[in-house]
N, C-alpha and C. Protein backbone atom coordinates (compact mmCIF):
# COMPACT_ATOMS: atom_id res chain seq x y z
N UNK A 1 0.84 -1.18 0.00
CA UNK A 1 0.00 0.00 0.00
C UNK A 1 0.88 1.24 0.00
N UNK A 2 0.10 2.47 -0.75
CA UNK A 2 1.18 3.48 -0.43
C UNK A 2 0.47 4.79 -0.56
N UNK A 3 0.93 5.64 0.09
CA UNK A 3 -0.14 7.23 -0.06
C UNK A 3 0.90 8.38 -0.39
N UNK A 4 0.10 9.52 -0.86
CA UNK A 4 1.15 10.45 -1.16
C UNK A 4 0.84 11.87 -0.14
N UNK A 5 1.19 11.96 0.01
CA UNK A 5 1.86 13.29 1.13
C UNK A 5 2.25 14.42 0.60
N UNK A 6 1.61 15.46 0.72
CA UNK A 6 1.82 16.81 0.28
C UNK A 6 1.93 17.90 1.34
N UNK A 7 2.59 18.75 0.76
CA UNK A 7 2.94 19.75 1.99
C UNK A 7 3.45 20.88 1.51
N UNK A 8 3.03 21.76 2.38
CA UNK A 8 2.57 23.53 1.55
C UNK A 8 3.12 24.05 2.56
N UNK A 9 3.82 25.30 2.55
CA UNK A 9 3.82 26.68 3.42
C UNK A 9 4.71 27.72 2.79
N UNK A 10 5.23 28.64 3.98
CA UNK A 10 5.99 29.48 3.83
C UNK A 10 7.59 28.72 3.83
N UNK A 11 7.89 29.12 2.96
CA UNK A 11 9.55 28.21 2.67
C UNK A 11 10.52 28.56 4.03
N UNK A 12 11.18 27.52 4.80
CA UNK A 12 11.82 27.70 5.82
C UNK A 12 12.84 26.55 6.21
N UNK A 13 13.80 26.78 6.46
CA UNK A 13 14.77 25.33 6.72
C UNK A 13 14.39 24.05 7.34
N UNK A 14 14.14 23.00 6.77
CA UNK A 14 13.84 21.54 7.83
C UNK A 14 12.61 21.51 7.31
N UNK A 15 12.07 21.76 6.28
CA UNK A 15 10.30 21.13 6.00
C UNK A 15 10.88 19.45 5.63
N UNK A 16 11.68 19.04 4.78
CA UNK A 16 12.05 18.15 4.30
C UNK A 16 12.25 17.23 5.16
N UNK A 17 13.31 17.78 5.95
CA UNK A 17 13.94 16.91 7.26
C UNK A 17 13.15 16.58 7.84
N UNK A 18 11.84 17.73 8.12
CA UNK A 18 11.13 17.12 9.09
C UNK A 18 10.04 16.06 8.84
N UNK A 19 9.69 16.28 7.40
CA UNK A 19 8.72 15.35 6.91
C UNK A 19 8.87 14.02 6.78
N UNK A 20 10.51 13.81 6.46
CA UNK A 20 10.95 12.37 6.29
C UNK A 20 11.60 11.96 8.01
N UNK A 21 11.75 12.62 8.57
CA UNK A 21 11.59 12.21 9.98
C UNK A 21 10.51 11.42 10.64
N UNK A 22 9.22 12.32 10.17
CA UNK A 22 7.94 11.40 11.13
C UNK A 22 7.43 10.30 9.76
N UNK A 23 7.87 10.56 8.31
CA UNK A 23 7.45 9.24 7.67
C UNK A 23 8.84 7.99 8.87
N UNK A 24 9.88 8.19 8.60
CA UNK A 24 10.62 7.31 9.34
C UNK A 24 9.82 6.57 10.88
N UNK A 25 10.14 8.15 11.39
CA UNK A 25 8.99 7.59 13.15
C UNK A 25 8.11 6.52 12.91
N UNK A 26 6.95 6.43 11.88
CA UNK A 26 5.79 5.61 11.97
C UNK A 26 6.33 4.57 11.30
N UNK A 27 7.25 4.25 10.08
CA UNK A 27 7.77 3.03 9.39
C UNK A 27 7.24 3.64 8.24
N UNK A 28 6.83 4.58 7.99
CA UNK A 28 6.65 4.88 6.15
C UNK A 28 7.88 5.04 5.59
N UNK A 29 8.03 4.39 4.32
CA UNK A 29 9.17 5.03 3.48
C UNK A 29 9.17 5.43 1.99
N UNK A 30 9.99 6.66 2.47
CA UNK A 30 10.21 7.19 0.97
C UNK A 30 10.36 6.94 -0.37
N UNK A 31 9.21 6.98 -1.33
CA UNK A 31 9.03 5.63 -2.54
C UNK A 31 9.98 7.35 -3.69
N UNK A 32 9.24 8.33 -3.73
CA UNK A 32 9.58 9.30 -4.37
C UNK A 32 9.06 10.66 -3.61
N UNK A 33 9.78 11.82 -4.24
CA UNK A 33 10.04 12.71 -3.74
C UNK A 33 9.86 13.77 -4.55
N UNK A 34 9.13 15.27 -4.95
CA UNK A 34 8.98 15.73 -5.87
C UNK A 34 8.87 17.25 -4.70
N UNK A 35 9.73 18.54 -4.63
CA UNK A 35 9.85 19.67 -4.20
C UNK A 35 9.79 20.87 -5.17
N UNK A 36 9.10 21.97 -4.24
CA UNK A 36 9.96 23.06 -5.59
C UNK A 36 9.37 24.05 -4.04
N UNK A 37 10.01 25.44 -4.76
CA UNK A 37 9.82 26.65 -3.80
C UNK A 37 9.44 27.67 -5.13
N UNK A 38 8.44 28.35 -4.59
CA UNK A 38 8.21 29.39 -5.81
C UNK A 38 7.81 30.44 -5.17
N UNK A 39 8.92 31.10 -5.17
CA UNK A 39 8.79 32.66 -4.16
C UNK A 39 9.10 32.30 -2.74
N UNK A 40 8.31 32.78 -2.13
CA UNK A 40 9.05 31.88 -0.72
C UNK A 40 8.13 31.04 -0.40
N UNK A 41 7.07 30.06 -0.95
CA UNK A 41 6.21 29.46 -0.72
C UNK A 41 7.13 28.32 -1.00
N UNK A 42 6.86 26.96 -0.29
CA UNK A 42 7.10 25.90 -1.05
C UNK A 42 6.19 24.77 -0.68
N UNK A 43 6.32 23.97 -1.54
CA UNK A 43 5.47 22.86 -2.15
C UNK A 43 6.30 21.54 -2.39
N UNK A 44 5.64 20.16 -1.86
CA UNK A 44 6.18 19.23 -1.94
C UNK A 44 5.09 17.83 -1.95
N UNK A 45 5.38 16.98 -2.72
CA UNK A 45 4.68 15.64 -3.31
C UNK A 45 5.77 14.60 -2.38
N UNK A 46 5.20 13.24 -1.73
CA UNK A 46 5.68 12.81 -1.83
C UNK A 46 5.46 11.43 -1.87
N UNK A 47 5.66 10.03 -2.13
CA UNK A 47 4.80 8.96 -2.43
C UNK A 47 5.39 8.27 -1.50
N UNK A 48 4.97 7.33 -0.40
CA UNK A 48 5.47 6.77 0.71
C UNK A 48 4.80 5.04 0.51
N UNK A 49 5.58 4.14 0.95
CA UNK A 49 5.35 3.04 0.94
C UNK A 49 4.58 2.35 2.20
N UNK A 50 3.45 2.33 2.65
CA UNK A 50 2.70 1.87 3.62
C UNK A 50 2.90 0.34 4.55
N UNK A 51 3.55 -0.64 3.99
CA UNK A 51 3.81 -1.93 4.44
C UNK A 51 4.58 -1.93 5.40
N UNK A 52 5.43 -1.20 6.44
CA UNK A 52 5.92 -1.55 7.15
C UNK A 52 5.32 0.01 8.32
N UNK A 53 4.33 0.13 8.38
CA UNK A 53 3.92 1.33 9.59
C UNK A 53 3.32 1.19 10.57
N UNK A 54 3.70 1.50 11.33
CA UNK A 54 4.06 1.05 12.88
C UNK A 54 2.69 1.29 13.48
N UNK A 55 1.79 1.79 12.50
CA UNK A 55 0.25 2.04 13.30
C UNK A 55 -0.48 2.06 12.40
N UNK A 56 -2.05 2.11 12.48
CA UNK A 56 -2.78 2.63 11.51
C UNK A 56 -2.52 3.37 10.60
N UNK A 57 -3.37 3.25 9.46
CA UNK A 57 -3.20 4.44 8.42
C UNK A 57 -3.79 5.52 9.18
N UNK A 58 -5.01 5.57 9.82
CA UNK A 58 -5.78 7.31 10.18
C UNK A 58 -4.84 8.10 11.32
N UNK A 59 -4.44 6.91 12.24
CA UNK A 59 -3.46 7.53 13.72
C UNK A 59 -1.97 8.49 12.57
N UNK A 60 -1.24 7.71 11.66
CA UNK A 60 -0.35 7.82 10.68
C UNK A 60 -0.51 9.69 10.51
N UNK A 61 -1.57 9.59 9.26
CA UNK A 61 -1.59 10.86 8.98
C UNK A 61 -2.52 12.01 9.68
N UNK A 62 -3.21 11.54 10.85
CA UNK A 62 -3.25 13.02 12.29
C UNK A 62 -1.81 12.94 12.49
N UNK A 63 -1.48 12.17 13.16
CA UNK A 63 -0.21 12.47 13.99
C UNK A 63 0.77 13.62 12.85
N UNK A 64 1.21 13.43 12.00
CA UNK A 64 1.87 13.58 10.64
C UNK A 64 1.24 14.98 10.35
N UNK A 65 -0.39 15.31 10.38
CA UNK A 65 -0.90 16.36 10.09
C UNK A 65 -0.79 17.39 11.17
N UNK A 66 -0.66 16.84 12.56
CA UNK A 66 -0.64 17.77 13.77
C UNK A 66 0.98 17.86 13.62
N UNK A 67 2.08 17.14 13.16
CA UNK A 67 3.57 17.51 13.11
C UNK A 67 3.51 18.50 12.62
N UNK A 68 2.87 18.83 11.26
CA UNK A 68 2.78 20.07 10.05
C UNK A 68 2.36 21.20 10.95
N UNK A 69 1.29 21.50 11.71
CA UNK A 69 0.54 22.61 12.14
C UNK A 69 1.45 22.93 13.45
N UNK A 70 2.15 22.18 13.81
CA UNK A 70 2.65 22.77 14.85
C UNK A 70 4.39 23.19 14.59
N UNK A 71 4.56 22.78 13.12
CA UNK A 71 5.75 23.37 12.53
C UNK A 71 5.54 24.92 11.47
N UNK A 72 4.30 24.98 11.42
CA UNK A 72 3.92 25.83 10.78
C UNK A 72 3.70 25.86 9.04
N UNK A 73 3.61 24.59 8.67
CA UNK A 73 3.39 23.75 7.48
C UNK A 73 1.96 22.74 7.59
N UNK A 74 1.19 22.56 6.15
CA UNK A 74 0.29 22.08 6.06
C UNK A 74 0.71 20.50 5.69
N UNK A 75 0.38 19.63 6.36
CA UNK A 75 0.71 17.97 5.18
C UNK A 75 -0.40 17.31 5.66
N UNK A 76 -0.83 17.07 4.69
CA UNK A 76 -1.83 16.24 3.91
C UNK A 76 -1.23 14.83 3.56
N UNK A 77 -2.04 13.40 4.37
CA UNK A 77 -1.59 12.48 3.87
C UNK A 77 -3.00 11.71 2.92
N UNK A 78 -2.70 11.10 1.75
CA UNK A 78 -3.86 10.76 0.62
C UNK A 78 -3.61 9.12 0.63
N UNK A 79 -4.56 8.30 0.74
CA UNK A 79 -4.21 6.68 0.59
C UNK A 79 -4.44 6.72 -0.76
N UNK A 80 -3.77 5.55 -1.48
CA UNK A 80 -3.86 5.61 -2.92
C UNK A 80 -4.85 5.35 -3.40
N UNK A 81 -5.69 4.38 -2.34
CA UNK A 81 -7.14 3.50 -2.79
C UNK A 81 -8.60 5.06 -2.89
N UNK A 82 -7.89 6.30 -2.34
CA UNK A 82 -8.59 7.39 -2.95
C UNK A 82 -8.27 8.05 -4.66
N UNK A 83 -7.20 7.15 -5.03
CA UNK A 83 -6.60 7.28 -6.41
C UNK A 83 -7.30 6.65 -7.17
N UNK A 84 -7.16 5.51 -6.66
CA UNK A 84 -7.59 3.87 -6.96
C UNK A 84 -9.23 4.23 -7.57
N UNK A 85 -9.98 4.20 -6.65
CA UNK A 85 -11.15 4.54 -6.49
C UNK A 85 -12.21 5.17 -7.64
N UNK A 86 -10.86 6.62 -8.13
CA UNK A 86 -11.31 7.18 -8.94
C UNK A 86 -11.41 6.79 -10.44
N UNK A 87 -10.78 6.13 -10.80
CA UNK A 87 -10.69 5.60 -12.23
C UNK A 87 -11.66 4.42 -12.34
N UNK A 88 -12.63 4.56 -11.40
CA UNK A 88 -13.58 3.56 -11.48
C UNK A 88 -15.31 3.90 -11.67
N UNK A 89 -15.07 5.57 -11.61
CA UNK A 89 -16.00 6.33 -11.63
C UNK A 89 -16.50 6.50 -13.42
């Protein structure tokens, strides 16, 4: 299984670090990685591998979403089967 992870704010040192920190914490890992900064905003994709996480998927991305808000960054975690899903419509 695998979900992708996005994450928005004001551009500032350690969004990266910190994002692949709490994928690490729970057992997600980094499948791909897609960044950019445009102005001082930046923006980041990232596709994480679900099979080895140390908890639920929903506990996963609160925990992960309350890391973001209290760093002052938005992340959004997406299961793929909301990907999945759609091409069935």
């Amino acid at each position: 299984m695998k979900a992708v992870i996005t994450v928005t704010g004001k551009d500032k040192v350690g969004i990266i670090a910190l994002t692949s920190a709490e994928c690490a914490k729970y057992g997600a890992n980094i499948v791909d990685i897609s960044q950019t900064v445009m102005k001082e905003y930046f923006a980041m994709i990232m596709l994480v591998e679900l099979s080895g996480l140390k908890c639920d998927f929903a506990a996963f991305a609160d925990c992960i979403q309350k890391t973001g808000l209290e760093n002052g960054v938005d992340i959004r975690v997406m299961h793929e089967d909301i990907f999945n899903s759609m091409h069935r419509i």
